[in-house]
PDB file of N, CA and C in Angstrom:
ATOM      1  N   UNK A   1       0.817  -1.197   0.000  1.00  0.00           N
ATOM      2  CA  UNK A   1       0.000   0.000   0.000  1.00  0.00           C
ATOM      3  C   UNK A   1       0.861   1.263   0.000  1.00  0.00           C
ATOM      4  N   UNK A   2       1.799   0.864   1.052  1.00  0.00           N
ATOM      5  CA  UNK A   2       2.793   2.557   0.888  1.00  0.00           C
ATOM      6  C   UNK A   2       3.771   2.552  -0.632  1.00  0.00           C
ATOM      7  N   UNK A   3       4.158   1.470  -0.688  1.00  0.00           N
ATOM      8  CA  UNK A   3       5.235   1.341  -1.929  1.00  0.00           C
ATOM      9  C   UNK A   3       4.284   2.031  -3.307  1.00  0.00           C
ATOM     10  N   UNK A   4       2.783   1.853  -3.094  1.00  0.00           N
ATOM     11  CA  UNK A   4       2.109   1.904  -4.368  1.00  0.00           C
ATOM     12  C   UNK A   4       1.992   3.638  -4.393  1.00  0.00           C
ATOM     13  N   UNK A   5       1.729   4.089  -3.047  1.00  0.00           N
ATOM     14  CA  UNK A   5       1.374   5.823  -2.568  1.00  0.00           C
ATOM     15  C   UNK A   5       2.609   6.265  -3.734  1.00  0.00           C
ATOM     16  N   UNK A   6       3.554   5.702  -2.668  1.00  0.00           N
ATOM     17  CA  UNK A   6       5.329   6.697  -3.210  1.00  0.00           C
ATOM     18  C   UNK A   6       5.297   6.664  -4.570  1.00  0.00           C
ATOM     19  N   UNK A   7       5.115   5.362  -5.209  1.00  0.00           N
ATOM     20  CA  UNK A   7       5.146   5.512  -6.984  1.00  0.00           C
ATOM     21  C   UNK A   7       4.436   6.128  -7.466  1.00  0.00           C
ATOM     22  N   UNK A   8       2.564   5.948  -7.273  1.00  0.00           N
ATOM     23  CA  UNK A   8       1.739   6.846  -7.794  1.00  0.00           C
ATOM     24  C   UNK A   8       2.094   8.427  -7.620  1.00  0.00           C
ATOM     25  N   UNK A   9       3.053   8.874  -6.690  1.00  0.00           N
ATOM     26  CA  UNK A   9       3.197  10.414  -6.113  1.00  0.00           C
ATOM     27  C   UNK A   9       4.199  10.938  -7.217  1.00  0.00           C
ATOM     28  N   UNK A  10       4.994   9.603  -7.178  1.00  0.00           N
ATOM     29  CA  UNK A  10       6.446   9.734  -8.092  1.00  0.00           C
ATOM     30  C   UNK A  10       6.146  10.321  -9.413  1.00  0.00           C
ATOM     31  N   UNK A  11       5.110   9.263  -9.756  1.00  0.00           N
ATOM     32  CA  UNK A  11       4.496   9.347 -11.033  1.00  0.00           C
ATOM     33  C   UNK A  11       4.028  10.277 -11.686  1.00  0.00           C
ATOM     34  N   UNK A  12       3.238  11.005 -10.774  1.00  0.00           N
ATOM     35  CA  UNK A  12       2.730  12.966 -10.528  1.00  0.00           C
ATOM     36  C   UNK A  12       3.426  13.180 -11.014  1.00  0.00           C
ATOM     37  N   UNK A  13       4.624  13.954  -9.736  1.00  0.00           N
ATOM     38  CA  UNK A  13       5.612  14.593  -9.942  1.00  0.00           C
ATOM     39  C   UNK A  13       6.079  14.556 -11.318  1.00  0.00           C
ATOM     40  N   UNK A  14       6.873  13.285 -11.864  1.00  0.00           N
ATOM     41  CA  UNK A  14       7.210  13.052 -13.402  1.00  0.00           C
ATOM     42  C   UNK A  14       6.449  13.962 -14.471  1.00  0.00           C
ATOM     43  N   UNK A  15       5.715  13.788 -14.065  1.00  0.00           N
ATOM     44  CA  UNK A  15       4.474  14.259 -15.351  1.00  0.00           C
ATOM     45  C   UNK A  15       4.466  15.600 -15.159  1.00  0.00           C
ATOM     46  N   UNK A  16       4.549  16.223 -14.175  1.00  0.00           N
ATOM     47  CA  UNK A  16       4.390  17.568 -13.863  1.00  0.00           C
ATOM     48  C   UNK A  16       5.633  18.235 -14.234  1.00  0.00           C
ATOM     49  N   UNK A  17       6.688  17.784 -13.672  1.00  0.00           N
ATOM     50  CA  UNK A  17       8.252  18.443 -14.033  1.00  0.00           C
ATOM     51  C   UNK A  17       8.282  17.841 -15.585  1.00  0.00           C
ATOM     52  N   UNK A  18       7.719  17.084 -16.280  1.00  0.00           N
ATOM     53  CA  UNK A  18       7.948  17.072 -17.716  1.00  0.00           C
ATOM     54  C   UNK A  18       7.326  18.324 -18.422  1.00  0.00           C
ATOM     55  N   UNK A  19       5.900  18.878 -18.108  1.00  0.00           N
ATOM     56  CA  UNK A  19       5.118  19.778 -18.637  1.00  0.00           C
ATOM     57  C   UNK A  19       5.924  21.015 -18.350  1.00  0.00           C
ATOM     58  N   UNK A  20       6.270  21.201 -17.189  1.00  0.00           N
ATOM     59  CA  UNK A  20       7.060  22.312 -17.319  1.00  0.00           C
ATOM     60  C   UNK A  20       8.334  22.621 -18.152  1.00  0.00           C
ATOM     61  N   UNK A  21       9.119  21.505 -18.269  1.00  0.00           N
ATOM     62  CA  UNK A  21      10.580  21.542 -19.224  1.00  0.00           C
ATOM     63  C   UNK A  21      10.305  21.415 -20.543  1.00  0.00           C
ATOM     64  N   UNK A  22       8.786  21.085 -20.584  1.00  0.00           N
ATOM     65  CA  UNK A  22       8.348  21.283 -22.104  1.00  0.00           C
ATOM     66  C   UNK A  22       7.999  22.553 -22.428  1.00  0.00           C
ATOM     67  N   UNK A  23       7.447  23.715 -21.766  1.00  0.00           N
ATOM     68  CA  UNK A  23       7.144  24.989 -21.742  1.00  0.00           C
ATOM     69  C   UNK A  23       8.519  25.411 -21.677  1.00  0.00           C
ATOM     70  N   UNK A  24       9.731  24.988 -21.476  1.00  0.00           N
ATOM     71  CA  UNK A  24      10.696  26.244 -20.930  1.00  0.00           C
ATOM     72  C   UNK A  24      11.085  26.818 -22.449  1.00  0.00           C
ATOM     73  N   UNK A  25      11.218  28.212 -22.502  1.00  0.00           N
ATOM     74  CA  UNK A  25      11.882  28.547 -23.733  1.00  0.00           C
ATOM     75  C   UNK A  25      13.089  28.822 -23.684  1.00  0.00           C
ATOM     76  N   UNK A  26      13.965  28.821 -24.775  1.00  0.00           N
ATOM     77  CA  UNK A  26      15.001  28.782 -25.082  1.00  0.00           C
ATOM     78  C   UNK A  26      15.235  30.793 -24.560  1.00  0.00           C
ATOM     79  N   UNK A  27      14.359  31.386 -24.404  1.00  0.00           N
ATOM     80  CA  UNK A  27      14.821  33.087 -23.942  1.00  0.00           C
ATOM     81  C   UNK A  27      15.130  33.357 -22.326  1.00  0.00           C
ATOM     82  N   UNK A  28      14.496  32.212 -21.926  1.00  0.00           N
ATOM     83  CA  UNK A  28      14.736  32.377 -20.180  1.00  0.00           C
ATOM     84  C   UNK A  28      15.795  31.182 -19.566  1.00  0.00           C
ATOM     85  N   UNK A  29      16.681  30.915 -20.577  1.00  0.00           N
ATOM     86  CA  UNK A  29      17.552  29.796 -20.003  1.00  0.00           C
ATOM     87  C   UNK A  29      18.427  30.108 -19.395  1.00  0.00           C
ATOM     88  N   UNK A  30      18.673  31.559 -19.501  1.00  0.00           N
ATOM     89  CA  UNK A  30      20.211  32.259 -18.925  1.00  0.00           C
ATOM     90  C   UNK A  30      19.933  33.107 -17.905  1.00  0.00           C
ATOM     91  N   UNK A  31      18.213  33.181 -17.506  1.00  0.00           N
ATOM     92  CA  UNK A  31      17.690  33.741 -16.418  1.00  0.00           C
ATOM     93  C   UNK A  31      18.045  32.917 -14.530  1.00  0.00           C
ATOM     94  N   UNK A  32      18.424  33.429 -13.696  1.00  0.00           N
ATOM     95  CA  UNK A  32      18.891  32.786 -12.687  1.00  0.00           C
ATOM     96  C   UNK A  32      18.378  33.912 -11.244  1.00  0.00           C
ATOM     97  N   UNK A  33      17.862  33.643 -10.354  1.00  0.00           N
ATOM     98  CA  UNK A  33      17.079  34.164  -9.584  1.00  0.00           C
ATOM     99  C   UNK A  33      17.669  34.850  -8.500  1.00  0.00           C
ATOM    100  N   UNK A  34      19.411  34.795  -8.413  1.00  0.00           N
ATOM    101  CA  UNK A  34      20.389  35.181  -7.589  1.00  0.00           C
ATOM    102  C   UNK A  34      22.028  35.306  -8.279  1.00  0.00           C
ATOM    103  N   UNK A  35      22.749  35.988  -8.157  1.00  0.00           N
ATOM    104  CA  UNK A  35      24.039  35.675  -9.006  1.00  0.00           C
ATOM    105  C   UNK A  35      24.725  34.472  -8.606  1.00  0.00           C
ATOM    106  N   UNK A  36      24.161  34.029  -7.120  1.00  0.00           N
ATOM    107  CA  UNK A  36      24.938  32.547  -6.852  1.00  0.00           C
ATOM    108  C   UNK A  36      24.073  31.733  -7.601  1.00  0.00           C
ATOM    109  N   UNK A  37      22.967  31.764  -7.903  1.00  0.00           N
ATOM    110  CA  UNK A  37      22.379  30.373  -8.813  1.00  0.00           C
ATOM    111  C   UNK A  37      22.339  30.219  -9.897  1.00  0.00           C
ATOM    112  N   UNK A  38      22.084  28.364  -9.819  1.00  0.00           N
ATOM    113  CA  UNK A  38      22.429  28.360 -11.180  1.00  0.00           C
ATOM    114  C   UNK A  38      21.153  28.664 -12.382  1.00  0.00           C
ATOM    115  N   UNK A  39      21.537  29.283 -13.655  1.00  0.00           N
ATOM    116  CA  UNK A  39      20.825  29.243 -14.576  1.00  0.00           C
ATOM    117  C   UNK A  39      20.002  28.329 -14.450  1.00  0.00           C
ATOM    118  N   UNK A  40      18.363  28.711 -14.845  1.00  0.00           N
ATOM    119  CA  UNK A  40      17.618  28.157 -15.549  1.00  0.00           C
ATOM    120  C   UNK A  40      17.424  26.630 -16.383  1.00  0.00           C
ATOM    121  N   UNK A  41      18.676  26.924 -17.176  1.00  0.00           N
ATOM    122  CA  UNK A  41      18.791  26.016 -18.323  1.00  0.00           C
ATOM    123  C   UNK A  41      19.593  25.072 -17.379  1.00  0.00           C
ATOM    124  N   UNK A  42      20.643  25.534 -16.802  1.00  0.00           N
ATOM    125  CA  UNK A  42      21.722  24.770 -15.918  1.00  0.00           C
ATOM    126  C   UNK A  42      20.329  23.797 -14.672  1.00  0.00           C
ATOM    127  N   UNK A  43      19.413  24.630 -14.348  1.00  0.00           N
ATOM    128  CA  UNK A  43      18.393  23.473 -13.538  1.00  0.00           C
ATOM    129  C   UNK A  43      17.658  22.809 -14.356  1.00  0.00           C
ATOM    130  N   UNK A  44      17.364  22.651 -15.526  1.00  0.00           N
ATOM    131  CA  UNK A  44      16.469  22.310 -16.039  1.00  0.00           C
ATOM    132  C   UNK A  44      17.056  20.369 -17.377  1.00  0.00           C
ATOM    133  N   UNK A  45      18.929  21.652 -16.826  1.00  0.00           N
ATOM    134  CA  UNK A  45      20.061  20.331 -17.366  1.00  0.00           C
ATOM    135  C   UNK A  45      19.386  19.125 -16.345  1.00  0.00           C
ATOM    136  N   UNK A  46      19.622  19.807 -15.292  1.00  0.00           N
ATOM    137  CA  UNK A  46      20.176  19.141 -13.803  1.00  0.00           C
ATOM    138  C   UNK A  46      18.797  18.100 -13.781  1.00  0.00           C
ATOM    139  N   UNK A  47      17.487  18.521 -13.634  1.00  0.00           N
ATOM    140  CA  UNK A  47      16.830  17.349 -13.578  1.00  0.00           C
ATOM    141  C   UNK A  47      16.224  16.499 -14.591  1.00  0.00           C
ATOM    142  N   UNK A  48      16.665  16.937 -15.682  1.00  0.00           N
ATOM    143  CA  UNK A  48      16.441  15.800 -16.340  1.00  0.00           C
ATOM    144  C   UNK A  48      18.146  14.825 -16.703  1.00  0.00           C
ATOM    145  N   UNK A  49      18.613  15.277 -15.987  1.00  0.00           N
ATOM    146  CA  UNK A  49      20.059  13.819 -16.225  1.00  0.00           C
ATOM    147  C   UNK A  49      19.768  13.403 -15.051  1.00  0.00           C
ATOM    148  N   UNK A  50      18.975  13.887 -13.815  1.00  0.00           N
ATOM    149  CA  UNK A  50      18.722  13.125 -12.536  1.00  0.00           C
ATOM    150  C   UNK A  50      17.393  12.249 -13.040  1.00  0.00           C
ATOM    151  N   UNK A  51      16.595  12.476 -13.875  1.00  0.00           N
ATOM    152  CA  UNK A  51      15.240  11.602 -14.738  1.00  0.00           C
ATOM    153  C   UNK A  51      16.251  10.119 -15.425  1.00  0.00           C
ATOM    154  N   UNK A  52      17.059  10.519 -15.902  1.00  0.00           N
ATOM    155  CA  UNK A  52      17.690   9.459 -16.694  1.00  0.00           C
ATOM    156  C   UNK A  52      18.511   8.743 -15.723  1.00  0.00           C
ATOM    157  N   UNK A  53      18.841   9.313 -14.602  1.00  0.00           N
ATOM    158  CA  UNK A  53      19.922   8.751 -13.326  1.00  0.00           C
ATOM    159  C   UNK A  53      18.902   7.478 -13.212  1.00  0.00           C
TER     160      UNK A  53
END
């Protein structure tokens, strides 16, 4: 029952962080919300090679 919660939640999530990296445009990739963070594009690297991890 819990193993099924965590996947179905997982599963969300997936779907949700896909819709968004499908909206991102190529004009806000170099946008970054602090000078210590990273770009946009640099987070958007980051979770999808953690999708393929």
């Amino acid at each position: 029952m819990v193993k099924q919660l965590i996947v179905g939640d997982a599963m969300h999530e997936l779907a949700t962080t896909r819709r968004i990296l499908e909206r991102l445009s190529e004009e806000h990739m170099p946008w970054r919300p602090h000078e210590k963070s990273m770009t946009l594009g640099e987070l958007a690297t980051h979770l999808i090679n953690l999708l393929n991890w």
